[in-house]
Protein backbone atom coordinates (compact mmCIF):
# COMPACT_ATOMS: atom_id res chain seq x y z
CA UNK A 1 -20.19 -17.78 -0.87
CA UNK A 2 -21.19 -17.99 -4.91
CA UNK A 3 -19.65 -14.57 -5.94
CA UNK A 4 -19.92 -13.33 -9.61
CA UNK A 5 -18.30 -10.64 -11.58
CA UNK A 6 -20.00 -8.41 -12.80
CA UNK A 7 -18.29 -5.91 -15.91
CA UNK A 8 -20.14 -3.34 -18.14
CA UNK A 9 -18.92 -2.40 -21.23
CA UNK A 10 -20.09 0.63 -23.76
CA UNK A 11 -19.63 -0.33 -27.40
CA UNK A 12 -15.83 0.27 -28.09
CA UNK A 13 -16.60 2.53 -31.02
CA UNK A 14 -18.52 4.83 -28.77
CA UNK A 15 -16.31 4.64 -25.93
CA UNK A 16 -13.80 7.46 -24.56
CA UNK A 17 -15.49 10.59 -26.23
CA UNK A 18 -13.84 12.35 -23.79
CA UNK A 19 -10.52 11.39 -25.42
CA UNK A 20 -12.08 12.64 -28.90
CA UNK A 21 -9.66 15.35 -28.81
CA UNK A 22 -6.17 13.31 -28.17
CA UNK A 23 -7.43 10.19 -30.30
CA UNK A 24 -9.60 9.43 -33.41
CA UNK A 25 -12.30 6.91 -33.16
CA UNK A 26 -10.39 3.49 -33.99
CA UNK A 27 -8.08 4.20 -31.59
CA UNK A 28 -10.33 5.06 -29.41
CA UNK A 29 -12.31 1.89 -30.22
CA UNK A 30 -8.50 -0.04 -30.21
CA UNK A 31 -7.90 1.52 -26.38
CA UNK A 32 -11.04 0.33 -24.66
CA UNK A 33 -11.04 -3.26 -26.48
CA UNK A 34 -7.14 -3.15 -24.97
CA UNK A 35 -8.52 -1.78 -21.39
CA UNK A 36 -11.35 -4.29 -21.70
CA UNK A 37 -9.11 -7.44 -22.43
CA UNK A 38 -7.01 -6.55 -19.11
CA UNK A 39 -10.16 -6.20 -17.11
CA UNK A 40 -11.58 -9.73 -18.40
CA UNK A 41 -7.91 -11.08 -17.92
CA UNK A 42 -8.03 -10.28 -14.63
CA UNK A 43 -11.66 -11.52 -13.94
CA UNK A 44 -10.82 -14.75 -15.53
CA UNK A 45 -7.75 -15.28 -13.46
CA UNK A 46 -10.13 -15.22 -10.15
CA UNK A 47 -13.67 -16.07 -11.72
CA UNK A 48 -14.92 -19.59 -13.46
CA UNK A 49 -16.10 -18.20 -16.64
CA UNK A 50 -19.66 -18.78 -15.61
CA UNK A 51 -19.50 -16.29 -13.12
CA UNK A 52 -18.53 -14.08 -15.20
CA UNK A 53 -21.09 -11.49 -16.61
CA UNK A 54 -20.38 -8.77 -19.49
CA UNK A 55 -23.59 -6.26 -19.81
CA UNK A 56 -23.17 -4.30 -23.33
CA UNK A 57 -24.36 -3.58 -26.38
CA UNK A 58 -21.66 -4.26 -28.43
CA UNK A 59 -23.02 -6.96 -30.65
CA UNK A 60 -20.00 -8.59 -31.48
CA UNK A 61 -18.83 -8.28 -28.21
CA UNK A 62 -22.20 -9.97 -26.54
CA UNK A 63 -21.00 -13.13 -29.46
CA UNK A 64 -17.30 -12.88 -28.66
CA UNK A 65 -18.10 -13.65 -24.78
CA UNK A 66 -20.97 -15.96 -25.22
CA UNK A 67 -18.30 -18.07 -27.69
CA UNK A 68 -16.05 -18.30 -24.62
CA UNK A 69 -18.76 -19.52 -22.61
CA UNK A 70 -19.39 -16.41 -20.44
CA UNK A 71 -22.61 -14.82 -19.19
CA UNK A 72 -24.14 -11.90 -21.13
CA UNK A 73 -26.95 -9.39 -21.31
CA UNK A 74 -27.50 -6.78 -23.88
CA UNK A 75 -27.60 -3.43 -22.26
CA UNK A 76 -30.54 -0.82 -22.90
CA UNK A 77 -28.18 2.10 -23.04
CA UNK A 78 -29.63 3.62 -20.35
CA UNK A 79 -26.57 4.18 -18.76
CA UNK A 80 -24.34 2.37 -16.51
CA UNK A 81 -26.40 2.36 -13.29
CA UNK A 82 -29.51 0.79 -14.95
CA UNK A 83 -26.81 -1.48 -16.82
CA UNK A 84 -25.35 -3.17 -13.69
CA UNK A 85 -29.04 -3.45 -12.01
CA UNK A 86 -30.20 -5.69 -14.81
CA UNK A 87 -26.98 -7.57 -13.92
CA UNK A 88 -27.18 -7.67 -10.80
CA UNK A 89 -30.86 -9.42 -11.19
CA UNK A 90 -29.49 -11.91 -13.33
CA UNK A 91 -26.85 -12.96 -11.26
CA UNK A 92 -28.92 -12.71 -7.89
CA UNK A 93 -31.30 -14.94 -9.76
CA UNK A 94 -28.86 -17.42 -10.49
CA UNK A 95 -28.01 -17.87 -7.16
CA UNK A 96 -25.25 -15.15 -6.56
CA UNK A 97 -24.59 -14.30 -2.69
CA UNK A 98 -21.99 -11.36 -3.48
CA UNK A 99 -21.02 -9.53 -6.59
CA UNK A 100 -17.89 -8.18 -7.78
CA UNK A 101 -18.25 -5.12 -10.36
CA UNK A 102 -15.06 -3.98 -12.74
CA UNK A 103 -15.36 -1.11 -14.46
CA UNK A 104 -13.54 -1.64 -18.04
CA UNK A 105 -11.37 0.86 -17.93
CA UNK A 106 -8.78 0.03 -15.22
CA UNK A 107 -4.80 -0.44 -17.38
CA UNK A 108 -3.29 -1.77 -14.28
CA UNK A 109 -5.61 -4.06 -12.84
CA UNK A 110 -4.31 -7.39 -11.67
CA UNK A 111 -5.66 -10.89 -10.73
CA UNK A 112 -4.21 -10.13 -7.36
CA UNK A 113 -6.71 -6.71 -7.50
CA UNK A 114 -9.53 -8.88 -8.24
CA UNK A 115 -8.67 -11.59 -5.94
CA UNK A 116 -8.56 -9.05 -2.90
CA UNK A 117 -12.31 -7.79 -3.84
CA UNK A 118 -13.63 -11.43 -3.50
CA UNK A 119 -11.83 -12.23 -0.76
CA UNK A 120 -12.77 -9.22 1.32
CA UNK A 121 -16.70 -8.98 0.31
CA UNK A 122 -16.37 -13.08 1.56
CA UNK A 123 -15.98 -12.06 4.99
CA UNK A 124 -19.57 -9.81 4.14
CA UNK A 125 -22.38 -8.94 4.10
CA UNK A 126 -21.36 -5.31 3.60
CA UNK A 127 -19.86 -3.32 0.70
CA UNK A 128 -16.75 -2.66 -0.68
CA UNK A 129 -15.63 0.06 -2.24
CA UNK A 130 -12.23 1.08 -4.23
CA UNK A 131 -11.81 4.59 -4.88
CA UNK A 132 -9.95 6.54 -7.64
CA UNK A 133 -6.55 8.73 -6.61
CA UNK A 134 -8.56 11.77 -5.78
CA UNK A 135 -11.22 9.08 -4.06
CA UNK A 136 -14.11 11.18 -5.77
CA UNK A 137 -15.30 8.28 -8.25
CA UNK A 138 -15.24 4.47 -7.55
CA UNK A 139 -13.84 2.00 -9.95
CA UNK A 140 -14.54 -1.18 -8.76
CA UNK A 141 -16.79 -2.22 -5.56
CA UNK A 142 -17.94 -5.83 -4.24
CA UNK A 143 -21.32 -5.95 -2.49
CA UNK A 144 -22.92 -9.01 -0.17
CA UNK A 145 -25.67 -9.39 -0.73
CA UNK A 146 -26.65 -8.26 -4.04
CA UNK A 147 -29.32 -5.22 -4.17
CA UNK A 148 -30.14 -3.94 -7.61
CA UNK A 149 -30.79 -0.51 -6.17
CA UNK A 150 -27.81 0.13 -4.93
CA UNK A 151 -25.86 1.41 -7.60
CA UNK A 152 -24.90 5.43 -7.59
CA UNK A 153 -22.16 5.56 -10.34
CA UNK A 154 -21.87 9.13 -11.36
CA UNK A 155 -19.88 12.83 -10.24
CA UNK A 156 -18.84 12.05 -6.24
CA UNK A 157 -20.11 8.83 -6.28
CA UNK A 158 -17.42 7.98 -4.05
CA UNK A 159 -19.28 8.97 -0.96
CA UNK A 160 -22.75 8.42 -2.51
CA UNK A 161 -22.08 4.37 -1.86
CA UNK A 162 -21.39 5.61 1.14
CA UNK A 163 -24.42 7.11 1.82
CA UNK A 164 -26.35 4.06 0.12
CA UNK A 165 -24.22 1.48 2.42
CA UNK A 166 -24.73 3.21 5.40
CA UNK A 167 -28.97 3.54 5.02
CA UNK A 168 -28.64 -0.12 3.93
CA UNK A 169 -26.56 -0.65 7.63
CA UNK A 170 -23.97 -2.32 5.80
CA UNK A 171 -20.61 -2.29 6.75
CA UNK A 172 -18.12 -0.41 4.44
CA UNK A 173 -14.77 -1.17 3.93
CA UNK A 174 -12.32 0.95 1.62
CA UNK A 175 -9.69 -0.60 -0.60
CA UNK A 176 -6.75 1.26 -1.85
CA UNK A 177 -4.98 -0.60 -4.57
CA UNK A 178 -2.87 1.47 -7.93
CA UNK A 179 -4.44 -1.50 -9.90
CA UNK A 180 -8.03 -0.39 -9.15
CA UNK A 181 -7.28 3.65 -8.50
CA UNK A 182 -6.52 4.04 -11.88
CA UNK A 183 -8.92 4.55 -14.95
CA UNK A 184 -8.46 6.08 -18.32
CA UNK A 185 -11.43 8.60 -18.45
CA UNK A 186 -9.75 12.10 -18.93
CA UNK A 187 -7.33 13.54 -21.13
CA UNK A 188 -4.64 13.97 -18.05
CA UNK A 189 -4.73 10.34 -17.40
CA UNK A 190 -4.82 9.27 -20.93
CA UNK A 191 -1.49 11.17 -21.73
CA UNK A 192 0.36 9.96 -18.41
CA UNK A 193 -0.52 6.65 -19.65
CA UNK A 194 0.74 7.16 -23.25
CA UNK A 195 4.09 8.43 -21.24
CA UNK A 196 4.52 5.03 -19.19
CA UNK A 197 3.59 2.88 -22.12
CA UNK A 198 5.87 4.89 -24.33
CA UNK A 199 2.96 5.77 -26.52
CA UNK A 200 3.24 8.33 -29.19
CA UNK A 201 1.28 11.13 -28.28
CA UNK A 202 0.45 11.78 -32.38
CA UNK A 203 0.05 8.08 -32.91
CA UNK A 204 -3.42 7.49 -32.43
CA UNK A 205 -4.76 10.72 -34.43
């Protein structure tokens, strides 16, 4: 089945405002190029770069990943869910079966993360979905076939893919992995993150 990636990415210098308090904006801009880089590690470790599609509009971003031969789209900034339906267009009209979306967040994501969210949408069609600890928010899903209306990334949107599965009749299947639980979008988890890596809490002020 011709699976592609699918990761969207806010401009780095705009990212993590809700961090605005614990970090100033170049290291804010520093943490979500680091975050990013893990997330595109990971991708590449599973993906052939061309199935691999950034949606941003970072403009030196959209040149950094078209130099390495990736797909890319400039996002209208209408927010994420409008972002990854304009991707999911592009790669349904290049042929994509299933799609695999990262958010760009995720500091522990692995190849073998990745790896398990292609190799569990292949068995689709049907949805899969990987929740965050509390399993309120979703931070990575795989979905066969692709349907540009499906996204619902927002408060809860946990169980509203769900929902949109289910009136879809698609099958749903939940997987738990720390390297996909884990994002970076509150204070609480920036500063347990700063305490594994050994990070200064003053050093990014």
């Amino acid at each position: 089945m011709d699976c592609w990636v699918i990761i969207p990415a806010k401009s780095f210098h705009s990212d993590k405002i809700r961090l605005s308090n614990l970090l100033g904006v170049d290291a804010r801009a520093a943490l979500s190029r680091r975050l990013f880089g893990r997330v595109l590690d990971a991708a590449l470790s599973t993906f052939p770069a061309d199935r691999i599609l950034v949606v941003t509009k970072d403009q030196l971003l959209l040149a950094l990943m078209r130099g390495q031969g990736l797909n890319t789209l400039e996002d209208s900034d209408g927010g994420v869910n409008p972002a990854l339906s304009l991707g999911c267009r592009h790669a349904a009209g290049r042929g994509a079966r299933s799609i695999v979306i990262l958010s760009a967040d995720l500091p522990h994501v692995t190849t073998a993360d990745v790896a398990a969210l292609r190799a569990t949408i292949n068995e689709g069609p049907g949805c899969v979905l990987a929740p965050d600890e509390q399993e309120q928010s979703i931070n990575a899903l795989a979905l066969a076939p692709p349907d540009p209306d499906f996204f619902q990334f927002g408060p809860d949107c946990f169980q509203a893919h769900i929902a949109a599965a289910k009136a879809r009749k698609l099958s749903v299947r939940v997987l738990r992995r720390p390297g996909l639980a884990v994002d970076l979008d509150t204070p609480e988890s920036y500063r347990r993150f700063a305490k594994e890596q050994r990070i200064p809490m003053d050093a990014g002020a």
